[in-house]
N, C-alpha and C. Protein backbone atom coordinates (compact mmCIF):
# COMPACT_ATOMS: atom_id res chain seq x y z
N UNK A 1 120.80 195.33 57.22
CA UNK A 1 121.09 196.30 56.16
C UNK A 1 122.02 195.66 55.15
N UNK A 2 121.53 195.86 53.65
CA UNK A 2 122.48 194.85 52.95
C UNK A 2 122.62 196.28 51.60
N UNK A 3 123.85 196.27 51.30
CA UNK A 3 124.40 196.83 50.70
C UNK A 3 124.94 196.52 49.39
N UNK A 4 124.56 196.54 47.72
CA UNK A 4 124.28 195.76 46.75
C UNK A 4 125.16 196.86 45.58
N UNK A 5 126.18 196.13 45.03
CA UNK A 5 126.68 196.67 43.73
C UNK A 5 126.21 196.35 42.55
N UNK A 6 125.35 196.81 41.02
CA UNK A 6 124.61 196.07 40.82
C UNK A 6 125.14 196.45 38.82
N UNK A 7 125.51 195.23 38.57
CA UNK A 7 125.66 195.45 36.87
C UNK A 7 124.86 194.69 36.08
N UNK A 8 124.65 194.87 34.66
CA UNK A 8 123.15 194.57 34.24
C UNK A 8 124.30 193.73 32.83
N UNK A 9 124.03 192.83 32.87
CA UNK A 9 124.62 191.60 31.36
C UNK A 9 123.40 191.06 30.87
N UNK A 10 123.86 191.77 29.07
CA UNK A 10 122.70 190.86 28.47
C UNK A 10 123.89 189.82 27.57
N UNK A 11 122.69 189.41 26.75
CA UNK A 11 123.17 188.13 25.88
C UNK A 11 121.93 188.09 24.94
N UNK A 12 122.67 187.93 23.42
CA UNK A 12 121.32 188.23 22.54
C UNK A 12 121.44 186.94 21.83
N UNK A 13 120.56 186.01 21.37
CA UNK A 13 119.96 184.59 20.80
C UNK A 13 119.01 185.00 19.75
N UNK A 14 119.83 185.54 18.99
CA UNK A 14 118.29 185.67 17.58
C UNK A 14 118.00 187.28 17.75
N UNK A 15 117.38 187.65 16.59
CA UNK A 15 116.57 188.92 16.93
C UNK A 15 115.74 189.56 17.57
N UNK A 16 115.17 188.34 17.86
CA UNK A 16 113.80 188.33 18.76
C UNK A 16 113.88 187.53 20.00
N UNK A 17 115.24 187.16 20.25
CA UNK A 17 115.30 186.72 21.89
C UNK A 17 116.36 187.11 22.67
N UNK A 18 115.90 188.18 23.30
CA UNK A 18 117.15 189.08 24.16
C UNK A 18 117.13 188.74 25.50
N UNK A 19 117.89 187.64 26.35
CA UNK A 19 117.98 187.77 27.43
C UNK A 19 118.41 188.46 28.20
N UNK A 20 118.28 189.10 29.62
CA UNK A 20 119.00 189.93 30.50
C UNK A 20 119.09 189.00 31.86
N UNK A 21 119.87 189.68 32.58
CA UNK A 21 120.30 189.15 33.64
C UNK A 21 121.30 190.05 34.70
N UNK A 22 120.77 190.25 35.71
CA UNK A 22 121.36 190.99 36.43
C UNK A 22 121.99 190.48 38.13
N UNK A 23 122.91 190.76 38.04
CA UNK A 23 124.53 190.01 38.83
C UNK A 23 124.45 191.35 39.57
N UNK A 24 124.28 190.85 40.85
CA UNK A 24 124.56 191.70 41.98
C UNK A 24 125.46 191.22 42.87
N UNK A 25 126.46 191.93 43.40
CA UNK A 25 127.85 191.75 44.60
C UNK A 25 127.33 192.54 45.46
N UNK A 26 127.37 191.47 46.51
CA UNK A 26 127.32 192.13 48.37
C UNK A 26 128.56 192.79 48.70
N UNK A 27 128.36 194.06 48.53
CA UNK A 27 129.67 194.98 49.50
C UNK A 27 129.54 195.26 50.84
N UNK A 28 128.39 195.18 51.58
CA UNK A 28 128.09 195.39 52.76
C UNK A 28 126.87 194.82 53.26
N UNK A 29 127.52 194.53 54.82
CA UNK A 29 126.46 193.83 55.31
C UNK A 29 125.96 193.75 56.56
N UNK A 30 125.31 194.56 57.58
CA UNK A 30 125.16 194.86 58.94
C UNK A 30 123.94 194.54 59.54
N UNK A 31 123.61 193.82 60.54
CA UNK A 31 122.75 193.62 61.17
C UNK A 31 122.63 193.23 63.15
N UNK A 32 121.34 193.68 63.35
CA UNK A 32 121.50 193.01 65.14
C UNK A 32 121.07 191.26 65.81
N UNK A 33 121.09 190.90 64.34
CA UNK A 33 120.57 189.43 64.29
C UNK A 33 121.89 189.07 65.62
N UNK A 34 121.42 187.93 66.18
CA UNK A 34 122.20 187.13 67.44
C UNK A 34 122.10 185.76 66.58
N UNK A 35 121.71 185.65 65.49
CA UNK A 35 121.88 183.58 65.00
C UNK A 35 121.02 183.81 63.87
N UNK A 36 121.91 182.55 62.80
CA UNK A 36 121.40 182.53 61.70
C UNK A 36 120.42 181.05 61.85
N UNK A 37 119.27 180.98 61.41
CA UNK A 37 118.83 179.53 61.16
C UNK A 37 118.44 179.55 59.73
N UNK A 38 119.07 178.38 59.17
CA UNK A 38 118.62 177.68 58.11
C UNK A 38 117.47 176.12 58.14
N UNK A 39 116.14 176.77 57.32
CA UNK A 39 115.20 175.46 57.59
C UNK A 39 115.37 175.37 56.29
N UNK A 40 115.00 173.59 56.20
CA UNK A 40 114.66 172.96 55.06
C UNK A 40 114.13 173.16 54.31
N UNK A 41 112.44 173.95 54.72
CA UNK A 41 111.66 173.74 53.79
C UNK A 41 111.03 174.86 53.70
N UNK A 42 110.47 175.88 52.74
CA UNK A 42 109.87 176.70 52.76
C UNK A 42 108.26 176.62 53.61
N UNK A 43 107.57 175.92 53.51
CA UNK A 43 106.59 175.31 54.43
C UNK A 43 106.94 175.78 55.82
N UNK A 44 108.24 175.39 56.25
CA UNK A 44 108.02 175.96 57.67
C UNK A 44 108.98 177.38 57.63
N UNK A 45 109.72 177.64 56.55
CA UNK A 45 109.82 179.21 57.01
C UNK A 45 108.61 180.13 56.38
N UNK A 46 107.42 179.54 56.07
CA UNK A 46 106.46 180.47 56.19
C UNK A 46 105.40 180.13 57.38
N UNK A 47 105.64 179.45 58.09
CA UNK A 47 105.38 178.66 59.27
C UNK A 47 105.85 180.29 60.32
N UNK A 48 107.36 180.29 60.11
CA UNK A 48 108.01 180.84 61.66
C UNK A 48 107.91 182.34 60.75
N UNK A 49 107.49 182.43 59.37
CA UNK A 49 107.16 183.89 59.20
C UNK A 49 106.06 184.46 59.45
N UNK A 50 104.87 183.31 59.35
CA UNK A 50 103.34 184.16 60.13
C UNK A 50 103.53 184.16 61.74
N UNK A 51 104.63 183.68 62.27
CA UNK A 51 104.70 183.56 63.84
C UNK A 51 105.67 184.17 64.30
N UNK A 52 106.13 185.61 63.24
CA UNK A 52 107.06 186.87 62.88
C UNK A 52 108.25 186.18 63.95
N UNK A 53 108.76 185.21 63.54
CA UNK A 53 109.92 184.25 64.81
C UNK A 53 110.62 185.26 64.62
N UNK A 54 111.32 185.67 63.53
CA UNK A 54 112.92 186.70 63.24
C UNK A 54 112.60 187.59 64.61
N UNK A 55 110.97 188.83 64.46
CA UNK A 55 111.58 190.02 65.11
C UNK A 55 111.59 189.33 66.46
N UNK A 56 110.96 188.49 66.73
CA UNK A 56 111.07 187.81 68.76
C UNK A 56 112.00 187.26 68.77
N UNK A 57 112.48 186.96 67.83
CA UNK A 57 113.90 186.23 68.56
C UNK A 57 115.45 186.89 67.50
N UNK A 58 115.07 187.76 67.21
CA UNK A 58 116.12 188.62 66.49
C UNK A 58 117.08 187.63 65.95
N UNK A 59 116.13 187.07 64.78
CA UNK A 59 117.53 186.21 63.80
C UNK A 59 117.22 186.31 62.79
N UNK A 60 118.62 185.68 61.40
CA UNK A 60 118.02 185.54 59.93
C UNK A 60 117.65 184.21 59.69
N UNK A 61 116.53 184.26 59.00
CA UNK A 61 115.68 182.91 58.67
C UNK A 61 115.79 182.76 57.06
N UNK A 62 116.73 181.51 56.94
CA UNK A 62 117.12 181.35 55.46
C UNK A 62 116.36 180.11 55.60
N UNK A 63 115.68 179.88 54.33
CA UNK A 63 115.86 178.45 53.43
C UNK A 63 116.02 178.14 52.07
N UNK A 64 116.34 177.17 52.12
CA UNK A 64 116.76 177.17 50.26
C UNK A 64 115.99 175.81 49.14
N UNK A 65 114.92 175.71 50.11
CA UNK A 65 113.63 174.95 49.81
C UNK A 65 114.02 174.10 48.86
N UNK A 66 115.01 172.91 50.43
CA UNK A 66 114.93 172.07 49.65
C UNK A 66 116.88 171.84 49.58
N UNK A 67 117.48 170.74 48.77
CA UNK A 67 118.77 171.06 48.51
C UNK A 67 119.06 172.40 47.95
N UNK A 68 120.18 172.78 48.57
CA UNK A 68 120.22 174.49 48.02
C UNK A 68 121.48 174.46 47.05
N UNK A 69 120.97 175.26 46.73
CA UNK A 69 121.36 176.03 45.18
C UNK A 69 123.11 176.53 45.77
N UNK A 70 123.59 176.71 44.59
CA UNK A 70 125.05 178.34 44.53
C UNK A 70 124.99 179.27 45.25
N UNK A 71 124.09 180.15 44.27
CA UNK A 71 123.97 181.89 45.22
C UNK A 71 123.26 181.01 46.90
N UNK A 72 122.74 180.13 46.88
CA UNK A 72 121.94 180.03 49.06
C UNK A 72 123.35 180.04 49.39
N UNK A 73 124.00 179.04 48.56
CA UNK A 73 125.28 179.01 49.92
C UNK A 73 126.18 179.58 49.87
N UNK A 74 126.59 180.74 48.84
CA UNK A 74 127.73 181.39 48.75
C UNK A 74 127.01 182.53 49.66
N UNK A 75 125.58 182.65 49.20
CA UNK A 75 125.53 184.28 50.39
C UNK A 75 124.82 183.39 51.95
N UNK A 76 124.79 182.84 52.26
CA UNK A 76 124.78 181.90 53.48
C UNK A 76 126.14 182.15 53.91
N UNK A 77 127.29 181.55 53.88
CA UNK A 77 128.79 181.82 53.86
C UNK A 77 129.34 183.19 54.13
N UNK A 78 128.75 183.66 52.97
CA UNK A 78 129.33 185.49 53.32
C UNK A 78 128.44 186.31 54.34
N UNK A 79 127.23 185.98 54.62
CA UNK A 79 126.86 186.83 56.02
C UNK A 79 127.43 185.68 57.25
N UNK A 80 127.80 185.00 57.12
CA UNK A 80 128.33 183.92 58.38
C UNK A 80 129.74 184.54 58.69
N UNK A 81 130.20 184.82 57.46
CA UNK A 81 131.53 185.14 57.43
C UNK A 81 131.57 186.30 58.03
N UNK A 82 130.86 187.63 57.62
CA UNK A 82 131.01 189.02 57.76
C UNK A 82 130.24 189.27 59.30
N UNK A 83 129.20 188.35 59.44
CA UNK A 83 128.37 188.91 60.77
C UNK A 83 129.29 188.32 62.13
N UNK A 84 129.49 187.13 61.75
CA UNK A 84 130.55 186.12 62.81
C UNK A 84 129.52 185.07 63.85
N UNK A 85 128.15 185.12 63.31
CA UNK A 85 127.18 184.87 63.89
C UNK A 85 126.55 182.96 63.68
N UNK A 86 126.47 182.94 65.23
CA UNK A 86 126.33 181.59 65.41
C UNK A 86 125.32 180.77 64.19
N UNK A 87 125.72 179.49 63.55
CA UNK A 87 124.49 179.13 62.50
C UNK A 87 123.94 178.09 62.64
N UNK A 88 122.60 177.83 62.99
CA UNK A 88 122.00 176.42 62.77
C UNK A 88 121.35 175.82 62.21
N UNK A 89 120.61 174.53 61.86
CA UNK A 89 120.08 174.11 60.85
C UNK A 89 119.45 173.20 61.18
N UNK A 90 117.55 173.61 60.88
CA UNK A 90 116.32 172.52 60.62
C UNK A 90 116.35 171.92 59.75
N UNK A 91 116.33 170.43 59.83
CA UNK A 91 115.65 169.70 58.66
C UNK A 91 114.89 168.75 58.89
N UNK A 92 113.87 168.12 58.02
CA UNK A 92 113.40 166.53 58.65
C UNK A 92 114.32 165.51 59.23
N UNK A 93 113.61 164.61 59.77
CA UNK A 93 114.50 163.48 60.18
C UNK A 93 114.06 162.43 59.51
N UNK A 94 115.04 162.57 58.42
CA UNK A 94 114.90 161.61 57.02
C UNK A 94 116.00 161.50 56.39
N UNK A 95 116.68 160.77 55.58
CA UNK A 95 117.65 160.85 54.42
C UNK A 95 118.28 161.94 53.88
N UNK A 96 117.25 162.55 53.35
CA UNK A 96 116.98 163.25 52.36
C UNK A 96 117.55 164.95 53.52
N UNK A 97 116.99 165.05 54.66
CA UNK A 97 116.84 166.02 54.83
C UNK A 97 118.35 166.15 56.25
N UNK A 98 119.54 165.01 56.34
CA UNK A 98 120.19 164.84 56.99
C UNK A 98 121.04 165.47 55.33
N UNK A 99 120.83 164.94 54.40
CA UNK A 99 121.90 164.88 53.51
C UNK A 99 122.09 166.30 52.86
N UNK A 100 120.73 166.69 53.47
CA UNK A 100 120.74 168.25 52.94
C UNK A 100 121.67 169.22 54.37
N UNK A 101 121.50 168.67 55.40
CA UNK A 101 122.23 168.88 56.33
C UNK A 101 123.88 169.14 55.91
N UNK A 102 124.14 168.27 55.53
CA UNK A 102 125.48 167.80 55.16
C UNK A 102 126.17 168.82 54.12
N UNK A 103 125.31 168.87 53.17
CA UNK A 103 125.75 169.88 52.34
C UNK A 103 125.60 171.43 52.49
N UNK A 104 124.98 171.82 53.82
CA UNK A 104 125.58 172.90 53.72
C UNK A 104 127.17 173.00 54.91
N UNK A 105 126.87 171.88 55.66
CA UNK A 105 128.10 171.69 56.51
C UNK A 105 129.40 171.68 55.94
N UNK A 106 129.35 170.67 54.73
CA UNK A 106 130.71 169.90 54.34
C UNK A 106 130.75 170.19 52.62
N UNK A 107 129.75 170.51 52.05
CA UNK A 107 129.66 170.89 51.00
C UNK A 107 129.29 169.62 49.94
N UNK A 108 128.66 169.67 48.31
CA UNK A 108 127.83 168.86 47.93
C UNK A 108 128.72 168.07 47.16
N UNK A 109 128.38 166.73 47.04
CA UNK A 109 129.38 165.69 46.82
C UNK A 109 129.51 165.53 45.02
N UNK A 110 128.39 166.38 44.21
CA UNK A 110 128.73 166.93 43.12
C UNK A 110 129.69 167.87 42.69
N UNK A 111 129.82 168.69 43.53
CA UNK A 111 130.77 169.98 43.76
C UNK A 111 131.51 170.11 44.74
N UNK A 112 132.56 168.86 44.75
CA UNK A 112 133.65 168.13 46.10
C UNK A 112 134.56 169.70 45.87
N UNK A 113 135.07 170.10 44.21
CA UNK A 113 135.63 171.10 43.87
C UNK A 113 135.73 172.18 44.48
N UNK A 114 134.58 172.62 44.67
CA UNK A 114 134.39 174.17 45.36
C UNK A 114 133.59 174.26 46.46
N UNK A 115 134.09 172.90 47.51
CA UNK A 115 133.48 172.73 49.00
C UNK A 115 134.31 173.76 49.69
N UNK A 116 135.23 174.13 49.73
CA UNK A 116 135.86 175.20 50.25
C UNK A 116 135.48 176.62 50.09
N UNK A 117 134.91 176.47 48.97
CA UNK A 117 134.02 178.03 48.59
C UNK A 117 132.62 178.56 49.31
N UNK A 118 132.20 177.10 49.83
CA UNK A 118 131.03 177.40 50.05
C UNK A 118 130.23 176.55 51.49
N UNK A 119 131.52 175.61 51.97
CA UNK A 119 130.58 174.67 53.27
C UNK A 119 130.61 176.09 54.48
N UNK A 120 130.30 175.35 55.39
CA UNK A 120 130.24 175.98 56.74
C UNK A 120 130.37 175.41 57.82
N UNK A 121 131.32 175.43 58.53
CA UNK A 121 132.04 174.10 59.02
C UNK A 121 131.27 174.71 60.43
N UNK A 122 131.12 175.93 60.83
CA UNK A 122 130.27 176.07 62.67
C UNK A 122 129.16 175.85 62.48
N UNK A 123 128.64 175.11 60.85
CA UNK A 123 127.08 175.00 61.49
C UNK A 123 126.77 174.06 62.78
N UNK A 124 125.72 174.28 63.22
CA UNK A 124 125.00 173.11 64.48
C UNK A 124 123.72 172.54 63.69
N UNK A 125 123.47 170.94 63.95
CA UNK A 125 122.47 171.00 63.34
C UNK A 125 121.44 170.99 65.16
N UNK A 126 120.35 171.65 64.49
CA UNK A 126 119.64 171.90 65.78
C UNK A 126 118.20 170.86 65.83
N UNK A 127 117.76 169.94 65.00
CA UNK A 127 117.05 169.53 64.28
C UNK A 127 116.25 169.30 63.58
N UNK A 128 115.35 168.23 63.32
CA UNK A 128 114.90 167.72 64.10
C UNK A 128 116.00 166.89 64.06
N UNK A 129 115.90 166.03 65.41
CA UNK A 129 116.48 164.32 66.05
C UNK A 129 115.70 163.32 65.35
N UNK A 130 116.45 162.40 64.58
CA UNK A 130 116.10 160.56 65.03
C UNK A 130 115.19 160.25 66.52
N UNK A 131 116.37 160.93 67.48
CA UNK A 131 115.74 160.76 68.91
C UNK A 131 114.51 161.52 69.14
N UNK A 132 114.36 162.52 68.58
CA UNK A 132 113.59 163.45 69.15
C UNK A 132 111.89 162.64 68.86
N UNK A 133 111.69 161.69 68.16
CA UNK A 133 110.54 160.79 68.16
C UNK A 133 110.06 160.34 69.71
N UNK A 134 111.15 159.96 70.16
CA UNK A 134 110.59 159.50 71.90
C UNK A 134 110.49 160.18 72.54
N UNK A 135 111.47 161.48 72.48
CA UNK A 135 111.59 162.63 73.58
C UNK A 135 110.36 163.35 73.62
N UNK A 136 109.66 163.70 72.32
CA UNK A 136 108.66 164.11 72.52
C UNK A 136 107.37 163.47 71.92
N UNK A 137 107.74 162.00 72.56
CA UNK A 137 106.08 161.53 72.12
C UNK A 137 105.14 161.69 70.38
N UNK A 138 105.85 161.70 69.87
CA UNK A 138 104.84 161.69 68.75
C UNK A 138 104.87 160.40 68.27
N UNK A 139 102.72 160.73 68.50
CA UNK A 139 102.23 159.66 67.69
C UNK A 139 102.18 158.81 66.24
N UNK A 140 101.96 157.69 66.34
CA UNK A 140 102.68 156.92 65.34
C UNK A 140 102.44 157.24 63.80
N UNK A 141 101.10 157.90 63.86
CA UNK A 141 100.85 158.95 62.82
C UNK A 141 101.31 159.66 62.29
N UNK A 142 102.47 160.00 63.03
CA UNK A 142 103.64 161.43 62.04
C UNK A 142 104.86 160.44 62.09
N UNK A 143 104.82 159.21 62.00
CA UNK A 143 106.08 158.22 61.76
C UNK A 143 105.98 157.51 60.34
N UNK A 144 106.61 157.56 59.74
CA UNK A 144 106.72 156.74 58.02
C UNK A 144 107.86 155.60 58.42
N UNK A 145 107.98 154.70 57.83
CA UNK A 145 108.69 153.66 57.89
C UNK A 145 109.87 153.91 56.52
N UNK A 146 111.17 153.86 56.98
CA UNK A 146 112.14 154.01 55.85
C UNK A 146 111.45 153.00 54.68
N UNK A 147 111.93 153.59 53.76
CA UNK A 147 112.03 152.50 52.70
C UNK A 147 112.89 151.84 52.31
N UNK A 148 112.92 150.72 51.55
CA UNK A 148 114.26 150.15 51.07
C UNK A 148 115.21 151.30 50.31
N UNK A 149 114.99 151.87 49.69
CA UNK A 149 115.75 153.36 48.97
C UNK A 149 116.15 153.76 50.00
N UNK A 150 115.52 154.61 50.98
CA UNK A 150 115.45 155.22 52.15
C UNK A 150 117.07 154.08 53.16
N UNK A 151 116.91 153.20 53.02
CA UNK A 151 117.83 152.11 54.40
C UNK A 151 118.98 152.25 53.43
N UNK A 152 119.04 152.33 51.95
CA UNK A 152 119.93 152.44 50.86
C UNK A 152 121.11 153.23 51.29
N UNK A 153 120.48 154.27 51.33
CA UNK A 153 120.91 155.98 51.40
C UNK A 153 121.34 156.20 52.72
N UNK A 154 120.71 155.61 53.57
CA UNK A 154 121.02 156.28 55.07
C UNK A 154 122.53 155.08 55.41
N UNK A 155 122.54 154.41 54.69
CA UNK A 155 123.89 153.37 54.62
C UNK A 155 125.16 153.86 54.32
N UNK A 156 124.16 154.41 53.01
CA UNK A 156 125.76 155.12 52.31
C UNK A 156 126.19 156.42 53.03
N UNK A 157 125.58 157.29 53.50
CA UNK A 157 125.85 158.27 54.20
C UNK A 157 126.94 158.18 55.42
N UNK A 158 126.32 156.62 56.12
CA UNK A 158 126.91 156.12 57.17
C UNK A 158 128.52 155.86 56.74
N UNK A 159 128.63 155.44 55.30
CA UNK A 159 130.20 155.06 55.32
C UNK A 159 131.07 156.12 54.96
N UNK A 160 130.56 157.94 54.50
CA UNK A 160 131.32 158.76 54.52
C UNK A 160 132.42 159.26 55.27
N UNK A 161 133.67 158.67 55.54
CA UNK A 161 134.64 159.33 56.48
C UNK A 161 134.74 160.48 57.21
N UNK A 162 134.51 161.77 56.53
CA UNK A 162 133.79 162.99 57.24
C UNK A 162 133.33 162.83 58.73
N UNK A 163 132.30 161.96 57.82
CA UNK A 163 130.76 161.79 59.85
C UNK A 163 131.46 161.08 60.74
N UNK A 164 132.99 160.15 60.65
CA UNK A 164 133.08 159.36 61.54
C UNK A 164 134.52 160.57 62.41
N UNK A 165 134.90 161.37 61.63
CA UNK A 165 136.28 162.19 62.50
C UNK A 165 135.58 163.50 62.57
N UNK A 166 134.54 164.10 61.64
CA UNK A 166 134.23 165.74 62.16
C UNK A 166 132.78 165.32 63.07
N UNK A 167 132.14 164.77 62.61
CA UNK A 167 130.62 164.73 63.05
C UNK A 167 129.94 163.78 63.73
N UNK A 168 130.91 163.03 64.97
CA UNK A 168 129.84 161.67 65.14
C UNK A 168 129.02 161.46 66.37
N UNK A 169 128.73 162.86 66.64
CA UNK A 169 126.70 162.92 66.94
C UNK A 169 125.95 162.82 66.01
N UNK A 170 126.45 163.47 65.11
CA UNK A 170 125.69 163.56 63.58
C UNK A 170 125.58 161.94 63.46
N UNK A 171 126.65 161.49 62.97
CA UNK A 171 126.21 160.35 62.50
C UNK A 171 125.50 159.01 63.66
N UNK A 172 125.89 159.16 64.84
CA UNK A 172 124.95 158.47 65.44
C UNK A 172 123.48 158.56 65.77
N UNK A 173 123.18 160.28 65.56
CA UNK A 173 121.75 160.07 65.39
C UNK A 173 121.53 159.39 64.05
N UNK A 174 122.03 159.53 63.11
CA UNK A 174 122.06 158.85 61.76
C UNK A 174 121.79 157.34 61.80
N UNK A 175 122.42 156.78 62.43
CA UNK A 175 122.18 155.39 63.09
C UNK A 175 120.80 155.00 63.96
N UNK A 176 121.00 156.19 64.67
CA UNK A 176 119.35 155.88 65.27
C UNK A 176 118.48 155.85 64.27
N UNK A 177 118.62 156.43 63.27
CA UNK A 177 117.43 156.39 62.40
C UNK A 177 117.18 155.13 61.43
N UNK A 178 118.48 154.23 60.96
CA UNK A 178 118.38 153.14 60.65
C UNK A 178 117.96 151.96 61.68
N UNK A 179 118.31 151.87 62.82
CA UNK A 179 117.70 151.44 64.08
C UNK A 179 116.43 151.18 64.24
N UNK A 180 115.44 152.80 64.58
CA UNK A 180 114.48 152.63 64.38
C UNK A 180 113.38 152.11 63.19
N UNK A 181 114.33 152.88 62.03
CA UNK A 181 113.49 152.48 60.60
C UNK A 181 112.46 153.12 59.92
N UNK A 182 112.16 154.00 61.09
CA UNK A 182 111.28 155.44 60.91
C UNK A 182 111.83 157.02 60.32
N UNK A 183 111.27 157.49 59.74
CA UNK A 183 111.53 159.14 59.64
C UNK A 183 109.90 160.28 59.85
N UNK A 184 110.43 161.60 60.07
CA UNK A 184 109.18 162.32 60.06
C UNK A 184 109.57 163.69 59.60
N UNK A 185 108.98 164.27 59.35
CA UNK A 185 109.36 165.64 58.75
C UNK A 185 109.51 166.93 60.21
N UNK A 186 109.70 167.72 60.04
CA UNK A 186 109.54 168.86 61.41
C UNK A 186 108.28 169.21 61.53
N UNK A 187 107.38 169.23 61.00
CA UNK A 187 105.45 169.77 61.26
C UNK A 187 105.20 168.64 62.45
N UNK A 188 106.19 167.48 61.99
CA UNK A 188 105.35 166.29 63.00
C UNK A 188 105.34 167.07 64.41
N UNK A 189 106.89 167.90 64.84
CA UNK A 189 106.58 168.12 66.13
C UNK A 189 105.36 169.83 66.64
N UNK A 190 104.60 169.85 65.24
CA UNK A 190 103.33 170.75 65.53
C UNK A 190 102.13 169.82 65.49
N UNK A 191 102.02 168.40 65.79
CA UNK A 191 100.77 167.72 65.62
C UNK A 191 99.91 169.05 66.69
N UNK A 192 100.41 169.07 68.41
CA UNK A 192 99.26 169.18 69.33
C UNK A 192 99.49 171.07 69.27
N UNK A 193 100.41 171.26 68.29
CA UNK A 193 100.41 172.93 68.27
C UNK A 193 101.07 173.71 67.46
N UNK A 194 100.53 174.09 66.29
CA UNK A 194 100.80 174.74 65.53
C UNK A 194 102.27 175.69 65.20
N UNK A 195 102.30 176.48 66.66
CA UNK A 195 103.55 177.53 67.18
C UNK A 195 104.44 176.76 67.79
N UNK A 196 104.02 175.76 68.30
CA UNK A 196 105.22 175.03 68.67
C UNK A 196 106.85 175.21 68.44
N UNK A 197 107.15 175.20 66.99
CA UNK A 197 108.38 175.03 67.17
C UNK A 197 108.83 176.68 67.12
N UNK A 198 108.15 177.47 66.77
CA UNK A 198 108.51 179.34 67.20
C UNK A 198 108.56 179.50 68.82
N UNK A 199 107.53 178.78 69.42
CA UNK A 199 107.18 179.20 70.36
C UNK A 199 108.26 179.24 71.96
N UNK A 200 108.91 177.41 71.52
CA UNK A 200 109.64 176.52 72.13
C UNK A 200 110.36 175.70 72.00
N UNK A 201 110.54 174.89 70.64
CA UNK A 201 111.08 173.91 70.09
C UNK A 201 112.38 174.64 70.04
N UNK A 202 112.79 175.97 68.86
CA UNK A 202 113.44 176.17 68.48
C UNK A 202 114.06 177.10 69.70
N UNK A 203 113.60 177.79 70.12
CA UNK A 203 114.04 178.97 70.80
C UNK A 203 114.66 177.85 71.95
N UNK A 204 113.97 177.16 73.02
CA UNK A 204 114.41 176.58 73.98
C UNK A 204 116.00 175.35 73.70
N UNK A 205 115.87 174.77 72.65
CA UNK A 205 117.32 174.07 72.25
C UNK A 205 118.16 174.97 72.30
N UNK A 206 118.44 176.28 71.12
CA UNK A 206 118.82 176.95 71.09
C UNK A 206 119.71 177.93 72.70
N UNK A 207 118.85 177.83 73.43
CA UNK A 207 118.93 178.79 74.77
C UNK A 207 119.90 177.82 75.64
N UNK A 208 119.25 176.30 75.74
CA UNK A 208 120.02 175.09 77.01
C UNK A 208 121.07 174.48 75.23
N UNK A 209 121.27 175.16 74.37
CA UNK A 209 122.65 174.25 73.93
C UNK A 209 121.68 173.02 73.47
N UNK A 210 121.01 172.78 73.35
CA UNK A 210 120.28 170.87 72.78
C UNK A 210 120.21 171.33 71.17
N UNK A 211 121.48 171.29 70.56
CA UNK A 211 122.32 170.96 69.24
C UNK A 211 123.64 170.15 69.74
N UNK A 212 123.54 170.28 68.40
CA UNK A 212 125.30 169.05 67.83
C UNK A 212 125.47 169.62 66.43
């Protein structure tokens, strides 16, 4: 149940170009959700929305498709804040999708300013793993080989101070992934089944604790 105060601002550009825009404040906010998950990619939260994951496993399913925006993480933050509810976070196991990790953890290294406004320091990331390539067998087909950009990036990440005193599971799977030299997105672990990660992936980590 979300509860919305709602004021309407325009702004006029010419005679003939009237923009509007309407600014809404969360005053209230109640729900029986037990865990928030945040996925990466819209792709798979319409994935765990035809496989209605929320009502079976009674949670909120955010994504912000992709690096997220202001309003994802300020109202990400304020139902974390107000519900008190455990939060975790899908992404590929790639660069790109560790670093998106990061920023909702520690906040975005454009906006060092107002990381306090908006990180979330209990997230878990739940994954995917670097490791999780061996653990569950996937074929070499859902494996890409870093790129030189790719070995670039996963370097520089590595020398952030942060990952070595708040986060260093984080960053050693991070390492595994320069190690191996591979990345894969999260569908990889639906090659042999579609529901997979509604079914078991997510729910079963979640249940035995297999986050960091």
């Amino acid at each position: 149940r979300l509860n919305f105060s709602a004021c309407l601002l325009t702004s006029t550009h010419g005679a003939h170009n009237l923009k509007k825009y309407f600014l809404f404040v969360l005053v209230d906010i109640a729900s029986v959700a037990k865990y928030v998950l945040v996925v990466e990619k819209e792709t798979v939260f319409q994935r765990l929305a035809n496989d209605k994951f929320c009502e079976r496993n009674h949670c909120i399913v955010i994504t912000g498709r992709g690096y997220p925006d202001v309003p994802t993480r300020r109202f990400l933050r304020h139902i974390v804040e107000q519900l008190h509810l455990p939060i975790y976070c899908l992404v590929d196991s790639d660069p790109y999708g560790f670093d998106i990790l990061t920023t909702y953890r520690f906040g975005s290294m454009q906006m060092a300013y107002d990381a306090m406004l908006m990180h979330i320091p209990g997230l878990r990331w739940l994954g995917v793993f670097p490791s999780d390539s061996e653990k569950y067998n996937l074929p070499d087909r859902c494996l890409l080989h870093l790129t030189p950009e790719d070995k670039k990036k996963v370097e520089a990440m590595l020398s952030r101070c942060y990952l070595r005193k708040e986060a260093p599971k984080w960053r050693l799977e991070l390492e595994i992934m320069l190690q191996k030299g591979v990345k894969f997105e999260i569908e990889a672990l639906s090659v042999n089944s579609l529901s997979l990660l509604s079914d078991w992936y997510i729910p079963s980590k979640i249940q035995h604790g297999n986050y960091i």
